[in-house]
PDB file of N, CA and C in Angstrom:
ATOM      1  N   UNK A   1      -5.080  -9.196 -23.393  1.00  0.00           N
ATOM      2  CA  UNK A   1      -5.031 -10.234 -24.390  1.00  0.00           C
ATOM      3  C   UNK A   1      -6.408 -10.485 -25.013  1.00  0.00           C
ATOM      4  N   UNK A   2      -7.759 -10.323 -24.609  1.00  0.00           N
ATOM      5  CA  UNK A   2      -8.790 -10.565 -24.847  1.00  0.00           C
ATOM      6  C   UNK A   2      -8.815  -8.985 -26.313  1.00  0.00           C
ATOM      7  N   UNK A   3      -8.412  -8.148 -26.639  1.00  0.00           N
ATOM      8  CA  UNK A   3      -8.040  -7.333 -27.372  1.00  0.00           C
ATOM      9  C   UNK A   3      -7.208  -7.805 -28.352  1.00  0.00           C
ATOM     10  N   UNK A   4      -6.963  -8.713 -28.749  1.00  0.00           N
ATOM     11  CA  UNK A   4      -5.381  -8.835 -29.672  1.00  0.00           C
ATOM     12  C   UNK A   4      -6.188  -9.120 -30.675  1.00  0.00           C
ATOM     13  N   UNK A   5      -5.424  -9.193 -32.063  1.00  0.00           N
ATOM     14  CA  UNK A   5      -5.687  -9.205 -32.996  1.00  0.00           C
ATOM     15  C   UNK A   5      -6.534 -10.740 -33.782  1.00  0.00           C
ATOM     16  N   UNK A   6      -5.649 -11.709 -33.466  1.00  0.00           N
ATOM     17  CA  UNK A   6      -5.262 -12.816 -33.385  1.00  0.00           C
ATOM     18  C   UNK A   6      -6.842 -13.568 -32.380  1.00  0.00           C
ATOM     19  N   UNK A   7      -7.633 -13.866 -32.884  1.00  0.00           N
ATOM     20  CA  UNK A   7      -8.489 -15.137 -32.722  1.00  0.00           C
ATOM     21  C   UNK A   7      -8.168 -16.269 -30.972  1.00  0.00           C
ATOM     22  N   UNK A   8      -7.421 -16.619 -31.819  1.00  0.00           N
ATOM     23  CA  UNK A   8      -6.834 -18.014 -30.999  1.00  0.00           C
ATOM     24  C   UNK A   8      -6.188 -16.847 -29.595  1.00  0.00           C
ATOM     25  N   UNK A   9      -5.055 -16.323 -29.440  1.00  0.00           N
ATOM     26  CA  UNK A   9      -5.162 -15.390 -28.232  1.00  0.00           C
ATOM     27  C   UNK A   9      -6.563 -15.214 -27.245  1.00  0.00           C
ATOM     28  N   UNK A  10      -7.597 -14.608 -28.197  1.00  0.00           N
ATOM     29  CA  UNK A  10      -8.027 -13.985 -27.243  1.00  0.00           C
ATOM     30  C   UNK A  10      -9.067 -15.158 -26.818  1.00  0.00           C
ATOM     31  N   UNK A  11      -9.773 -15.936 -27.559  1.00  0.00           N
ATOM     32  CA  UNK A  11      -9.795 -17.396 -27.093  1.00  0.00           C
ATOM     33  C   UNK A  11      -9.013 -17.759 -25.637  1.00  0.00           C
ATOM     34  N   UNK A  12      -7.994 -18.163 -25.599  1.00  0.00           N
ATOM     35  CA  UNK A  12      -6.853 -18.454 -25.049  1.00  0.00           C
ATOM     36  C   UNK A  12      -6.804 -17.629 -23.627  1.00  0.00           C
ATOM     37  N   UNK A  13      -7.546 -16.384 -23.826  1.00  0.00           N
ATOM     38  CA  UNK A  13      -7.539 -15.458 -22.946  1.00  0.00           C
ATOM     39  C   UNK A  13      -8.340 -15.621 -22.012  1.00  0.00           C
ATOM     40  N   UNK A  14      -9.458 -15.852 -22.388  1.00  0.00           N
ATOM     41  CA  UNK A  14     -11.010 -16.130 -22.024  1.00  0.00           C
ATOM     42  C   UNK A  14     -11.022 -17.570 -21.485  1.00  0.00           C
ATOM     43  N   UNK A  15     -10.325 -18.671 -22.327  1.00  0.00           N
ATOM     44  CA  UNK A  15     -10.407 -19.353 -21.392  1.00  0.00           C
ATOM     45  C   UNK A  15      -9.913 -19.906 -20.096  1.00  0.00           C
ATOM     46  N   UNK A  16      -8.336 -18.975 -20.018  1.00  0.00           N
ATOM     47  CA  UNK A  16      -7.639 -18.929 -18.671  1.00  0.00           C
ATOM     48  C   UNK A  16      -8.449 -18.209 -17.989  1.00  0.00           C
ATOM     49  N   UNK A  17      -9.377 -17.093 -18.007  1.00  0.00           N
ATOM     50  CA  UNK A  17     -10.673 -16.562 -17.271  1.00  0.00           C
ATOM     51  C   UNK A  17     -11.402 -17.615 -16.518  1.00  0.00           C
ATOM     52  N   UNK A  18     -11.962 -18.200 -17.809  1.00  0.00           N
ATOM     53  CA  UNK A  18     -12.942 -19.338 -17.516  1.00  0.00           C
ATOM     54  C   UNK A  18     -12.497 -20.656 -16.550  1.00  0.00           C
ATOM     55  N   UNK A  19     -11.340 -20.757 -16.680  1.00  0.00           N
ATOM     56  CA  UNK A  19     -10.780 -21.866 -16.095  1.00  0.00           C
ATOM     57  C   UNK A  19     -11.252 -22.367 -14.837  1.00  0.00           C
ATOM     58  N   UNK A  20     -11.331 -21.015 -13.778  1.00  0.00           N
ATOM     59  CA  UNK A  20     -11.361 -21.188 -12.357  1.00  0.00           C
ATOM     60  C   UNK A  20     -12.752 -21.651 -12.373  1.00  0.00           C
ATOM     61  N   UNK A  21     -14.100 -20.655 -12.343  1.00  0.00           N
ATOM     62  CA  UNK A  21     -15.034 -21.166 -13.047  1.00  0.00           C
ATOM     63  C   UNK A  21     -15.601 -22.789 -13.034  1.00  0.00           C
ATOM     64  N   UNK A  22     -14.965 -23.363 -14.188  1.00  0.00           N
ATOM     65  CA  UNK A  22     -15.100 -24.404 -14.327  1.00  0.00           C
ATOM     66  C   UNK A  22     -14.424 -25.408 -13.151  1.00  0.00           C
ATOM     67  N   UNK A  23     -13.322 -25.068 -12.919  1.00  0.00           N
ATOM     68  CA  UNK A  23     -12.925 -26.419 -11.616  1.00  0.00           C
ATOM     69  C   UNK A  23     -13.702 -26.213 -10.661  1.00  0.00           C
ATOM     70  N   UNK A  24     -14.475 -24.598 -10.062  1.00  0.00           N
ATOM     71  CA  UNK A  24     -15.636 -24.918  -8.856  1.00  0.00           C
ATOM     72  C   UNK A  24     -16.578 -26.113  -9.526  1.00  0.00           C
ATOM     73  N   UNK A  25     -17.327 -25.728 -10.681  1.00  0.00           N
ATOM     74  CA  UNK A  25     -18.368 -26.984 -10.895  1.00  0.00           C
ATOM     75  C   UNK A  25     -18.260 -27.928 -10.986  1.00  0.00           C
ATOM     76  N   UNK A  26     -16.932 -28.552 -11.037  1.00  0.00           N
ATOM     77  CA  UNK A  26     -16.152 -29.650 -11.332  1.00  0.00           C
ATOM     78  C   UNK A  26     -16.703 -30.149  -9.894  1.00  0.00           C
ATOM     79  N   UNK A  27     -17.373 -31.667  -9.341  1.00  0.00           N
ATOM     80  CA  UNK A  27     -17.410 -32.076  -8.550  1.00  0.00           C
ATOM     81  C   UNK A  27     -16.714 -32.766  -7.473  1.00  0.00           C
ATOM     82  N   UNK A  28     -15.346 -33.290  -8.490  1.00  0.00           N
ATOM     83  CA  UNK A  28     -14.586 -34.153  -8.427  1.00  0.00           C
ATOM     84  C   UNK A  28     -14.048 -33.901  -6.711  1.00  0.00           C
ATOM     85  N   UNK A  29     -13.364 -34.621  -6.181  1.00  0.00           N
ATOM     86  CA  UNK A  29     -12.755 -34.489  -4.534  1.00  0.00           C
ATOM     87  C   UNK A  29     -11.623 -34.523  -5.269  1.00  0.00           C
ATOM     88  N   UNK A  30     -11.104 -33.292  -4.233  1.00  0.00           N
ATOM     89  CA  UNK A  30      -9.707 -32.991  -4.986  1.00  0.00           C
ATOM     90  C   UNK A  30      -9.049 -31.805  -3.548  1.00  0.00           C
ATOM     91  N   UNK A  31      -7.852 -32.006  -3.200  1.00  0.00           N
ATOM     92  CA  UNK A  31      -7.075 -31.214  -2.166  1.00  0.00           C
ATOM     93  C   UNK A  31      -7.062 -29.899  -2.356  1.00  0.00           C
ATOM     94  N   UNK A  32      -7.371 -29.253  -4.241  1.00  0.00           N
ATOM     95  CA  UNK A  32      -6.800 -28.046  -4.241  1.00  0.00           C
ATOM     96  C   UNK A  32      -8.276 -27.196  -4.025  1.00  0.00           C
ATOM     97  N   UNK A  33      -7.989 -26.270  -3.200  1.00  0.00           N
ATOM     98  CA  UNK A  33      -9.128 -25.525  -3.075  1.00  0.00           C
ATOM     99  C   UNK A  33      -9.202 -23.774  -3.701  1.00  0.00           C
ATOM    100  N   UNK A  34     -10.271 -23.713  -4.217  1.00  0.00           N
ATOM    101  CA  UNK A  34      -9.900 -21.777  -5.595  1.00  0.00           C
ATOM    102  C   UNK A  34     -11.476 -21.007  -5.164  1.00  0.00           C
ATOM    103  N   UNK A  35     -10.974 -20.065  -4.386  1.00  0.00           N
ATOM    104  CA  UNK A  35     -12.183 -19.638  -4.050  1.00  0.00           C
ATOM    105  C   UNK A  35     -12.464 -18.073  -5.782  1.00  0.00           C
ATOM    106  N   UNK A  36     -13.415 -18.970  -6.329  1.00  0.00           N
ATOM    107  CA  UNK A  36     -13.506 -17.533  -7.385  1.00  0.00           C
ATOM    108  C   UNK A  36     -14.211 -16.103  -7.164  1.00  0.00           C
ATOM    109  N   UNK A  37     -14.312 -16.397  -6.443  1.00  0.00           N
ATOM    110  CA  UNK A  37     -14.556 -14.699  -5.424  1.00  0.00           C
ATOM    111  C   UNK A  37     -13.181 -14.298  -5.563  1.00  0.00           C
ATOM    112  N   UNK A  38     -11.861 -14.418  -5.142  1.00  0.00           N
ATOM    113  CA  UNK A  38     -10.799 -13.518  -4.898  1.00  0.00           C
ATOM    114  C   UNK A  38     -10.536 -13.306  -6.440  1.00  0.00           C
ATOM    115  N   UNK A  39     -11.519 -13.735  -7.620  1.00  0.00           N
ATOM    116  CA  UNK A  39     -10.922 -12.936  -8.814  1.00  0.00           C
ATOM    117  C   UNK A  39     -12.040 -11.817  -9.479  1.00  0.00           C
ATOM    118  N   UNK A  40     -12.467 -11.460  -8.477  1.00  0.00           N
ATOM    119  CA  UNK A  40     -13.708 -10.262  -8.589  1.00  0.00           C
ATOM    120  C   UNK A  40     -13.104  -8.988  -9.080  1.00  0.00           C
ATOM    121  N   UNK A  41     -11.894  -8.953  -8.383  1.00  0.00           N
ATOM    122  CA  UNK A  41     -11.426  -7.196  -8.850  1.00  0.00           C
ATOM    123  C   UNK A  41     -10.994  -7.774 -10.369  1.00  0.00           C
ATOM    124  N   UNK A  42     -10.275  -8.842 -10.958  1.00  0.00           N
ATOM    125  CA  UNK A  42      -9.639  -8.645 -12.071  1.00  0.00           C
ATOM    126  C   UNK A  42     -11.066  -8.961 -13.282  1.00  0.00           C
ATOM    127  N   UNK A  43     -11.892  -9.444 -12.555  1.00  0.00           N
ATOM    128  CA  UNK A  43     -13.491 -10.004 -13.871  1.00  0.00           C
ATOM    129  C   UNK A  43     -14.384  -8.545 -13.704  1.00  0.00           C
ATOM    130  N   UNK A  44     -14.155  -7.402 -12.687  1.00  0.00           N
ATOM    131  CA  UNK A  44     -14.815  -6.601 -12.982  1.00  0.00           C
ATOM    132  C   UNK A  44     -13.764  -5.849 -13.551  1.00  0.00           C
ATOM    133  N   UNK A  45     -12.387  -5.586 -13.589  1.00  0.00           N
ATOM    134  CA  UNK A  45     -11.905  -4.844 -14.356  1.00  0.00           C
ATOM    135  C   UNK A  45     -11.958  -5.012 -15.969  1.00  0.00           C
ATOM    136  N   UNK A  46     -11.783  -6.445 -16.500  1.00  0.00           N
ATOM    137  CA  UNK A  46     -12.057  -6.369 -17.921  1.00  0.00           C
ATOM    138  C   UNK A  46     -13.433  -6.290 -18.474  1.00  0.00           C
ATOM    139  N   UNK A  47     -14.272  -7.002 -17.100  1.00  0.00           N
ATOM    140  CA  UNK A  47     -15.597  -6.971 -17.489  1.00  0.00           C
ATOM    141  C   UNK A  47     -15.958  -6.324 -19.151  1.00  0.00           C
ATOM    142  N   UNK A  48     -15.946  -5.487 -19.217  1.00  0.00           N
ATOM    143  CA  UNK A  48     -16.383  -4.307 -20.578  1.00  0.00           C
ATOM    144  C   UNK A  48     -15.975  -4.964 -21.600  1.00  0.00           C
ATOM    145  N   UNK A  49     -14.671  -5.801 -21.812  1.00  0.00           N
ATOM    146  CA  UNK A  49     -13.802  -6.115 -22.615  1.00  0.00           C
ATOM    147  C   UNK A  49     -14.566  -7.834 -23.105  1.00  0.00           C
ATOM    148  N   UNK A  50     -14.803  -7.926 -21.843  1.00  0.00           N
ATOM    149  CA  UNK A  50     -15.577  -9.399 -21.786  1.00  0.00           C
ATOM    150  C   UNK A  50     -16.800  -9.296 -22.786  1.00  0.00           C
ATOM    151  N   UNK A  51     -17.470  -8.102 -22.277  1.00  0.00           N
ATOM    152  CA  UNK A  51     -18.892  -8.026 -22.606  1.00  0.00           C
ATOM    153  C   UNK A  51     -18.792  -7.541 -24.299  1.00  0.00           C
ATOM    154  N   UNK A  52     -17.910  -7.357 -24.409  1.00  0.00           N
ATOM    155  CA  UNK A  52     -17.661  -6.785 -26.389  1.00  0.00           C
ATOM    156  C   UNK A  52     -17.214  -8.213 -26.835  1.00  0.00           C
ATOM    157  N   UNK A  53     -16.237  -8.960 -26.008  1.00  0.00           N
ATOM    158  CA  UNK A  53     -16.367 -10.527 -27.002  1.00  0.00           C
ATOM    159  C   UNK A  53     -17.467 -11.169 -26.884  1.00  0.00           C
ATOM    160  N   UNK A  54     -18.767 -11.181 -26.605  1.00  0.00           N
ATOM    161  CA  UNK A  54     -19.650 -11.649 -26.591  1.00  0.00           C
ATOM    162  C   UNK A  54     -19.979 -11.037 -28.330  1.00  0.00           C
ATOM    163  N   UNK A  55     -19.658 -10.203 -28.851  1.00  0.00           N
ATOM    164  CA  UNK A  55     -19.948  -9.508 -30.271  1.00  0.00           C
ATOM    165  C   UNK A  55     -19.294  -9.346 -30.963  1.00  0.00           C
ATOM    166  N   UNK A  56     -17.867 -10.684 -30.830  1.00  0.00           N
ATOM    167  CA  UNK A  56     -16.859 -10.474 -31.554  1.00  0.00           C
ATOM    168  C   UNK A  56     -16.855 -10.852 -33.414  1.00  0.00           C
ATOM    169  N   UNK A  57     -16.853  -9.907 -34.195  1.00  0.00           N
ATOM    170  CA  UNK A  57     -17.532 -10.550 -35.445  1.00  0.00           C
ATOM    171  C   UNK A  57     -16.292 -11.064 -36.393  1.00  0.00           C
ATOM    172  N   UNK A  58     -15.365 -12.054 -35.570  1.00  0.00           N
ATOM    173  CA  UNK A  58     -14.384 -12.680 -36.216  1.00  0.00           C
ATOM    174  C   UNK A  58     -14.661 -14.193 -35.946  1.00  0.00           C
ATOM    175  N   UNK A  59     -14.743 -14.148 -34.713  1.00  0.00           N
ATOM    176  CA  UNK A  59     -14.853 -15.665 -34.350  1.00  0.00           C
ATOM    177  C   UNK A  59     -15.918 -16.065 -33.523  1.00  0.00           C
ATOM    178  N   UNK A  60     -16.600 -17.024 -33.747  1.00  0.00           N
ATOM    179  CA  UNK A  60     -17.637 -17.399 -33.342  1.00  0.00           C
ATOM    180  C   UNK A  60     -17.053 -18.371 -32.020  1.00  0.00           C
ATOM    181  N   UNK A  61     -16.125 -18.778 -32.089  1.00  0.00           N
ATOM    182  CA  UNK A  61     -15.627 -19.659 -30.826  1.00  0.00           C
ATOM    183  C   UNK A  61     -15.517 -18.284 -29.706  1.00  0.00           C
ATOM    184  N   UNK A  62     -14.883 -17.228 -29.892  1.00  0.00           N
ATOM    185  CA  UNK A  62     -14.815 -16.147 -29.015  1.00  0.00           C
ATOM    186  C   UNK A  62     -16.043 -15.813 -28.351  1.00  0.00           C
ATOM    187  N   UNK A  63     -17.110 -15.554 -28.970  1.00  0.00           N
ATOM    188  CA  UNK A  63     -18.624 -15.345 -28.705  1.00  0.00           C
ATOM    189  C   UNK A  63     -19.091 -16.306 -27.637  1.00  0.00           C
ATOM    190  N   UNK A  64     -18.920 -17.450 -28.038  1.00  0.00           N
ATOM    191  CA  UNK A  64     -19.217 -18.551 -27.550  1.00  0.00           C
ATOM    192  C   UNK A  64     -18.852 -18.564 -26.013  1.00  0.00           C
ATOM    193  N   UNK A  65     -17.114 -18.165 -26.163  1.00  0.00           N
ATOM    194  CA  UNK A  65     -16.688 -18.435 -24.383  1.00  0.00           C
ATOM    195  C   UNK A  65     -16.959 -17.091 -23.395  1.00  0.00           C
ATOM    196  N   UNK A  66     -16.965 -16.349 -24.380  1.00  0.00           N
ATOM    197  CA  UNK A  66     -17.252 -14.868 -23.745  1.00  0.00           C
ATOM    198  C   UNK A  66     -18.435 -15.029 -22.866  1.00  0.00           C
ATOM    199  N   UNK A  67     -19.768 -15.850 -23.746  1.00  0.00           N
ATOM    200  CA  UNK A  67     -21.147 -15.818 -23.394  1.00  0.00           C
ATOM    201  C   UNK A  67     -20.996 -16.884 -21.724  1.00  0.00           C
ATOM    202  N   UNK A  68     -20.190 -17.548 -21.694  1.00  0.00           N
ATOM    203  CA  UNK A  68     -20.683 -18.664 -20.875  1.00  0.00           C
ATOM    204  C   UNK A  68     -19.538 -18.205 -19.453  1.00  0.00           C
ATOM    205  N   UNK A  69     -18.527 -17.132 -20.096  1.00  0.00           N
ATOM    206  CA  UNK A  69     -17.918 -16.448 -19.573  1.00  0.00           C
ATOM    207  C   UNK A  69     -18.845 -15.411 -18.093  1.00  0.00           C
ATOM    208  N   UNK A  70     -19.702 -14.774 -19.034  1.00  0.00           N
ATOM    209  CA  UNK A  70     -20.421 -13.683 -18.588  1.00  0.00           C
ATOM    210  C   UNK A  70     -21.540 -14.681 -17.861  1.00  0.00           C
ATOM    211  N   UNK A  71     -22.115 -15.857 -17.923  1.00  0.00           N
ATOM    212  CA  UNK A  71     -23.200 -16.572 -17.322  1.00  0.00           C
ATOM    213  C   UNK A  71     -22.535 -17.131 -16.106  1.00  0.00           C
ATOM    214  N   UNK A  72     -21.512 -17.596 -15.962  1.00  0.00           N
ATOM    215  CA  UNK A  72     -20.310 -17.857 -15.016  1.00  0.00           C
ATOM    216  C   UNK A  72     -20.393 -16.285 -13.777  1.00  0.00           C
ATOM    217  N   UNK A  73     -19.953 -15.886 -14.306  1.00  0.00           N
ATOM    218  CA  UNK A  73     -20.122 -14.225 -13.725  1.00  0.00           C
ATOM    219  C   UNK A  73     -21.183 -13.884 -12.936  1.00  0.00           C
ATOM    220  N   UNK A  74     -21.733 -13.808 -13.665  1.00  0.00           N
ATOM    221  CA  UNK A  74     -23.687 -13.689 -13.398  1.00  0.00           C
ATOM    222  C   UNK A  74     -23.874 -14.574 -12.179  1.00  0.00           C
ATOM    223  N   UNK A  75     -23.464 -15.800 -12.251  1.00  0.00           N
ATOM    224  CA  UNK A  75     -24.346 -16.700 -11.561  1.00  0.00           C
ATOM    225  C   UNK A  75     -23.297 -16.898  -9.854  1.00  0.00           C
ATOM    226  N   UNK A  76     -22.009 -16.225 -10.221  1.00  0.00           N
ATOM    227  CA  UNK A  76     -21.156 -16.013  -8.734  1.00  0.00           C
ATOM    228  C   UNK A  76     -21.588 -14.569  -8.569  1.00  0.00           C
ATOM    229  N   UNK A  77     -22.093 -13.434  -9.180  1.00  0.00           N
ATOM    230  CA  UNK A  77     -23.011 -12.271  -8.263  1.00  0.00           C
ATOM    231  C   UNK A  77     -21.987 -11.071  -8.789  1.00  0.00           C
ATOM    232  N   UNK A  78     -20.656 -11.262  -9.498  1.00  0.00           N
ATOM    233  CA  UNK A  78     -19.884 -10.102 -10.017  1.00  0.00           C
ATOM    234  C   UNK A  78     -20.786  -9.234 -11.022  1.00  0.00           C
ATOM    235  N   UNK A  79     -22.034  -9.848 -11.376  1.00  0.00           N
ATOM    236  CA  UNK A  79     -22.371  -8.289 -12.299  1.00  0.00           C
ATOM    237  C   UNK A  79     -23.820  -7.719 -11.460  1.00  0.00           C
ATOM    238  N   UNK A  80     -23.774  -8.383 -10.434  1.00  0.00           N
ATOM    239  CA  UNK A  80     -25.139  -7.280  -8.955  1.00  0.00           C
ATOM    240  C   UNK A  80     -25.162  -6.483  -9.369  1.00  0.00           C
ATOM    241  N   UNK A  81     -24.100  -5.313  -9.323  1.00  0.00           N
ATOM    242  CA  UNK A  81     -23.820  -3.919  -9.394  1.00  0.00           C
ATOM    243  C   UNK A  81     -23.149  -3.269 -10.336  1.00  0.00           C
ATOM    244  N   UNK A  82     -23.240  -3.784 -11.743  1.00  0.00           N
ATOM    245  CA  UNK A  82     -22.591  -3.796 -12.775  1.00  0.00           C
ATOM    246  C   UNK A  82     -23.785  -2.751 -12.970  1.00  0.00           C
ATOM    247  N   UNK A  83     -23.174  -1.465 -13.605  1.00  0.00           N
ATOM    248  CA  UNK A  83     -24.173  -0.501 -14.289  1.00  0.00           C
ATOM    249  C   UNK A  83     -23.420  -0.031 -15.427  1.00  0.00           C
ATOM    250  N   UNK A  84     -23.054  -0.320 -16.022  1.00  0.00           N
ATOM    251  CA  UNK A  84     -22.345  -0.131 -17.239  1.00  0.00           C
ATOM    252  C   UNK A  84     -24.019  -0.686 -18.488  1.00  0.00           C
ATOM    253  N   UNK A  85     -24.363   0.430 -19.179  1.00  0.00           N
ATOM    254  CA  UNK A  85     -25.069   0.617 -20.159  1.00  0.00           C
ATOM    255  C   UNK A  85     -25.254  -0.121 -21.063  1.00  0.00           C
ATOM    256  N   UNK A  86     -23.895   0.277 -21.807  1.00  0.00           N
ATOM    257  CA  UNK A  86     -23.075  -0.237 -23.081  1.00  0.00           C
ATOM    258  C   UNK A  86     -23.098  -1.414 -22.879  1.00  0.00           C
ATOM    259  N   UNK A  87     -22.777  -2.275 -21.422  1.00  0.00           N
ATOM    260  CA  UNK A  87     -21.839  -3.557 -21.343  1.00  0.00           C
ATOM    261  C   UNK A  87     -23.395  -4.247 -21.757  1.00  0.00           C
ATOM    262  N   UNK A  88     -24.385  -4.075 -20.677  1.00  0.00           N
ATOM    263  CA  UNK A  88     -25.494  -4.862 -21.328  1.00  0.00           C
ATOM    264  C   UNK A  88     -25.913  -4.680 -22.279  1.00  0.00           C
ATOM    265  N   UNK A  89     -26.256  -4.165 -23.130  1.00  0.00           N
ATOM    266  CA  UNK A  89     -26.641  -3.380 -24.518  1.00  0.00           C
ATOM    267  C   UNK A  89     -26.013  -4.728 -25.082  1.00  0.00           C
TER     268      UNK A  89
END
């Protein structure tokens, strides 16, 4: 979905990504517990896909979540061993 034609999708896409993400920083006391480590295999599989909406030259909202997407990433340790060229480029 981060591929579709359509703006708002891939938006939409990125931010069901982002979601988990955000409820760890969320401080709040709360019963439900989301460890975002168990979504490592599916953020390194699109990874690449991630790292091209960071340069999406339709929508600037896409850019936007992609970026904070990939800083999210970064900062739980999924791109350590990221050697993909292109992706940083």
């Amino acid at each position: 979905m981060t591929s579709d034609k359509d703006a708002t999708v891939r938006i939409a896409a990125l931010k069901g990504l982002l979601a988990p993400f955000k409820y760890k920083q969320d401080k709040r006391p709360t019963s439900l517990q989301f460890d975002v480590q168990s979504m490592q295999n599916v953020c390194r599989k699109f990874l690449p896909r991630i790292a091209d909406c960071t340069d999406d030259s339709q929508s600037l909202e896409v850019q936007e979540i992609a970026m904070e997407l990939i800083v999210k990433l970064a900062n739980e340790g999924f791109l350590d061993d990221w050697d993909d060229d292109a992706g940083w480029d």
